[in-house]
N, C-alpha and C. Protein backbone atom coordinates (compact mmCIF):
# COMPACT_ATOMS: atom_id res chain seq x y z
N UNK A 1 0.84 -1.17 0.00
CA UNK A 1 0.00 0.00 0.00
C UNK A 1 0.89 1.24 0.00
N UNK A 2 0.66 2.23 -0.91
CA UNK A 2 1.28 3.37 -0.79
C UNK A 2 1.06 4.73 -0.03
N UNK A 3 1.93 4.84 0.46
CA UNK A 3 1.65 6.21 1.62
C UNK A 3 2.43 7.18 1.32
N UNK A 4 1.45 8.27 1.47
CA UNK A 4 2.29 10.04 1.43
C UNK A 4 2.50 10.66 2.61
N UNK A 5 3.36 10.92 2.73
CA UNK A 5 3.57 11.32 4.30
C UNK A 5 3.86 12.85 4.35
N UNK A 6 2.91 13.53 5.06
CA UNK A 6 2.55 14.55 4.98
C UNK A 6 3.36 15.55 6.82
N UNK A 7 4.20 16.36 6.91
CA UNK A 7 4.86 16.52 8.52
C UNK A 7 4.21 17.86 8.53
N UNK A 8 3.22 17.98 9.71
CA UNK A 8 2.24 19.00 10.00
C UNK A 8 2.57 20.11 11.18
N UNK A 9 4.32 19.67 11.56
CA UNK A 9 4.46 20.63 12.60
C UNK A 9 5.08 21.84 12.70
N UNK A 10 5.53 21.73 11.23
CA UNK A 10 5.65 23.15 10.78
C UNK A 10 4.53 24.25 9.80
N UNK A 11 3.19 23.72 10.23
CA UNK A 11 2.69 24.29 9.31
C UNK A 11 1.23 24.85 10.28
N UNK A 12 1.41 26.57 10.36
CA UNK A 12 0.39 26.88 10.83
C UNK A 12 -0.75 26.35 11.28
N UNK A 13 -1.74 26.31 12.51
CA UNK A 13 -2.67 25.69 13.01
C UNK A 13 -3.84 25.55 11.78
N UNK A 14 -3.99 26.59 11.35
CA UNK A 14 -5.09 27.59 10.60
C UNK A 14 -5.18 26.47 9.12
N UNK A 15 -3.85 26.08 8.77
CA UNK A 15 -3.70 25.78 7.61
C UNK A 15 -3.40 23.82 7.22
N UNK A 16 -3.91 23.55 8.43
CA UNK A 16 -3.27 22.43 8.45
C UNK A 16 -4.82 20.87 7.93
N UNK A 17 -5.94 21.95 8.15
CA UNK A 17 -6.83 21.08 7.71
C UNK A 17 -6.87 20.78 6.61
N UNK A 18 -7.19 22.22 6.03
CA UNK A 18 -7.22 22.27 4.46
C UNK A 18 -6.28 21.52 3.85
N UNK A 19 -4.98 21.61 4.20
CA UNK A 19 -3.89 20.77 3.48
C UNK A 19 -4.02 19.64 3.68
N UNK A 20 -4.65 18.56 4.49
CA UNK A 20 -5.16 17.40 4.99
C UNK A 20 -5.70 16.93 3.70
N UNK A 21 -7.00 17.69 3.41
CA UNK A 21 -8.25 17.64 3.07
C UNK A 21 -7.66 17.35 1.58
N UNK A 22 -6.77 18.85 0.83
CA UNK A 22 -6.25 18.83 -0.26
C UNK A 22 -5.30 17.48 -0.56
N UNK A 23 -4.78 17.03 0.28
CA UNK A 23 -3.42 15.81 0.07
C UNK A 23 -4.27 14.44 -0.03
N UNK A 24 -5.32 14.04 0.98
CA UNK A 24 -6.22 13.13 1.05
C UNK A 24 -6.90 12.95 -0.28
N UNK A 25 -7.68 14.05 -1.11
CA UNK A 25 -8.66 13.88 -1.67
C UNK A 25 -7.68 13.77 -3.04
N UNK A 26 -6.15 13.55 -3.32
CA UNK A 26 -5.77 13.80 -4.65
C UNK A 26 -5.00 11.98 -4.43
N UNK A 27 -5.05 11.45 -3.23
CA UNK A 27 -4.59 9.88 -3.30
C UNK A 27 -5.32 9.05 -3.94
N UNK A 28 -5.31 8.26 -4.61
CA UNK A 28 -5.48 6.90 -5.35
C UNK A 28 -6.52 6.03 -4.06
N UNK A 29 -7.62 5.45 -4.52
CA UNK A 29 -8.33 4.09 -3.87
C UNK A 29 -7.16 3.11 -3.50
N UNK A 30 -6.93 2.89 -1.71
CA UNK A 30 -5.95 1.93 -1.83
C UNK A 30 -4.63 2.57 -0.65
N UNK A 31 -4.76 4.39 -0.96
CA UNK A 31 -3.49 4.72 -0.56
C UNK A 31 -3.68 4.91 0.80
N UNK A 32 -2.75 5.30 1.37
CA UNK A 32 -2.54 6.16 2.90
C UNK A 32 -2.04 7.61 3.02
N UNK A 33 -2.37 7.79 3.84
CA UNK A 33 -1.80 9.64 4.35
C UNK A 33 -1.17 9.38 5.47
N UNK A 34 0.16 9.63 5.78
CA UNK A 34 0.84 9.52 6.71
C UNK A 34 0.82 10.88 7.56
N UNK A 35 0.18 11.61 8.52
CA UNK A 35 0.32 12.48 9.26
C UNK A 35 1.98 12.40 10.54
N UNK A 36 2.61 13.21 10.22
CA UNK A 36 3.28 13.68 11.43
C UNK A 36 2.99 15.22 12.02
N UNK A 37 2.39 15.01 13.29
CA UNK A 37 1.76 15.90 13.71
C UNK A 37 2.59 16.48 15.07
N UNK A 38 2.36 17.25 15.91
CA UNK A 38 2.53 17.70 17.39
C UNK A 38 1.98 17.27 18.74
N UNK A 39 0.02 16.65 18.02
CA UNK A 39 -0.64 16.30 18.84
C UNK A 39 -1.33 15.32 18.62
N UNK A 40 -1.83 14.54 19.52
CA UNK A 40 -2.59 13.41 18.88
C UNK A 40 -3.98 13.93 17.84
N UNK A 41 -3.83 13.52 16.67
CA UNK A 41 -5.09 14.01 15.68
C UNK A 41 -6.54 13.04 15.28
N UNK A 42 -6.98 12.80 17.43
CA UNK A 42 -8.38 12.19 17.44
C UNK A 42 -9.32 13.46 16.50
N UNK A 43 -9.19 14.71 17.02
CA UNK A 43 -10.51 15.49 16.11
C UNK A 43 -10.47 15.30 14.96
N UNK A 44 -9.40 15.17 14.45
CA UNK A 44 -9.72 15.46 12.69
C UNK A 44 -10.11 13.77 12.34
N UNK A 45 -9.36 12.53 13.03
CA UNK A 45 -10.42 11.41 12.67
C UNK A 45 -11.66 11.72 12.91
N UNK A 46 -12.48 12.33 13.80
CA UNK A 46 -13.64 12.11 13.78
C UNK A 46 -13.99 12.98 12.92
N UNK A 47 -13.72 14.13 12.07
CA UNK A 47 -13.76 14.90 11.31
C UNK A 47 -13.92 14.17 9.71
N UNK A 48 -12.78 13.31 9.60
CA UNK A 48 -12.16 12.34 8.61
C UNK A 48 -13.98 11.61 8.66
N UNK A 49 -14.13 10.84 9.41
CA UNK A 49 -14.92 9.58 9.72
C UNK A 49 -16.19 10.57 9.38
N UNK A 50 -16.74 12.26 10.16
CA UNK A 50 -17.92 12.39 9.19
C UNK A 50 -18.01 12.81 7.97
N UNK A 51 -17.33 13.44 7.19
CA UNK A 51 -17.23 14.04 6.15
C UNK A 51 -16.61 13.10 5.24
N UNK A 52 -16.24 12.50 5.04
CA UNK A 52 -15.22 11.99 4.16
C UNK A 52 -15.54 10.19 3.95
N UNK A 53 -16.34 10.36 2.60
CA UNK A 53 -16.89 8.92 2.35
C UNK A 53 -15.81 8.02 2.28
N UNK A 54 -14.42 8.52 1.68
CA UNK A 54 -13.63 7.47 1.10
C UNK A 54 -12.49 7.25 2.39
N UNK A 55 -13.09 7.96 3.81
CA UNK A 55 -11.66 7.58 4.46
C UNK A 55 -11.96 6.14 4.90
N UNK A 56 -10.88 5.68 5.49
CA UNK A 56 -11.32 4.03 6.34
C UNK A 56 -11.36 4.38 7.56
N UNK A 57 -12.24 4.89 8.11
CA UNK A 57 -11.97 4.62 9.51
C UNK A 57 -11.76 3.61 10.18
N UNK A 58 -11.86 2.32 10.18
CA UNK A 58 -11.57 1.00 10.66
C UNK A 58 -9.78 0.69 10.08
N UNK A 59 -9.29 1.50 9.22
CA UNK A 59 -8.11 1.22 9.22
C UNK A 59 -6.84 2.26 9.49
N UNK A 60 -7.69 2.91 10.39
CA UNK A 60 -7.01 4.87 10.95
C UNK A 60 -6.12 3.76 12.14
N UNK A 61 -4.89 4.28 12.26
CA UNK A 61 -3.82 4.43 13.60
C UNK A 61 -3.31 5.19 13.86
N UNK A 62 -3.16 5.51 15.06
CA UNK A 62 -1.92 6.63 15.63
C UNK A 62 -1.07 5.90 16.51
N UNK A 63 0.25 6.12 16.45
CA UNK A 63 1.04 6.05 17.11
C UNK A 63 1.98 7.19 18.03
N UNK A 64 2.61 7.42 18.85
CA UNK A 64 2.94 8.36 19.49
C UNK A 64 4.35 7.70 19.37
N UNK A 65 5.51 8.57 18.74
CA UNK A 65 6.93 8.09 18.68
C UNK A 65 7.78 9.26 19.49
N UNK A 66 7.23 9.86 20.34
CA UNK A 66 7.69 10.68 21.15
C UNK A 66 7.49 12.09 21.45
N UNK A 67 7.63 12.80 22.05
CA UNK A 67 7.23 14.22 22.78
C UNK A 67 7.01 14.99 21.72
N UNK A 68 5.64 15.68 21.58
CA UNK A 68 5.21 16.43 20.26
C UNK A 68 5.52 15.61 18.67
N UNK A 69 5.48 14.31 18.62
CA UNK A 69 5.68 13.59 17.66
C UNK A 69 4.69 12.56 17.41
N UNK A 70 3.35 12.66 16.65
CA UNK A 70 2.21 11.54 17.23
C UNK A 70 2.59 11.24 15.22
N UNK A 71 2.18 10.27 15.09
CA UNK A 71 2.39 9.60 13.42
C UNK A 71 0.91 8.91 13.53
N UNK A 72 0.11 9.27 12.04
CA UNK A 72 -1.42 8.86 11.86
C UNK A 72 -1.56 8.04 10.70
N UNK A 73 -1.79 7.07 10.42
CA UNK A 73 -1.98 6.35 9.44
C UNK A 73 -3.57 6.53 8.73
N UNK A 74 -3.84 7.21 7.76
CA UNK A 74 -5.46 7.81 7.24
C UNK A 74 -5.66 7.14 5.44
N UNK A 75 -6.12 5.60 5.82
CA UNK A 75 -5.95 5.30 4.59
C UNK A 75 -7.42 5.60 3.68
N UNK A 76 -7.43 5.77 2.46
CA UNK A 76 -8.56 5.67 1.31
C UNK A 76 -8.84 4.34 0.93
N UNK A 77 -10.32 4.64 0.71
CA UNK A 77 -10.93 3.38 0.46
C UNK A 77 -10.68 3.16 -1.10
């Protein structure tokens, strides 16, 4: 499975959905979005999970690889 890995902690609060939204919706049936974030990114799964027909929510993970470092796995159906 192919993943884009997207590092969100340099990138303004303000601006970080939209670029989500934009990177998500241009992947292939199949792919992943790799988030590296600051914080754990439960809101935007549940965000992901209502809006967004093609995310998987049953195949979303986060991992936490250390202090301000959480990694999200957001694959397309």
């Amino acid at each position: 499975m192919a993943a884009t890995t997207l590092d969100l902690r340099d990138v303004p609060p303000a601006d970080r959905h939209p670029k989500i939204h934009d990177t998500f919706e241009s992947l292939a049936s199949g792919e992943t979005l790799e988030l590296v974030n600051d914080h754990d990114p439960k809101p935007l799964f549940y965000e992901m999970q209502a809006e967004v027909d093609s995310f998987d929510a049953e195949g979303y993970e986060v991992e936490r690889r250390g202090p301000g470092e959480f990694v999200a796995q957001l694959p397309k159906k």
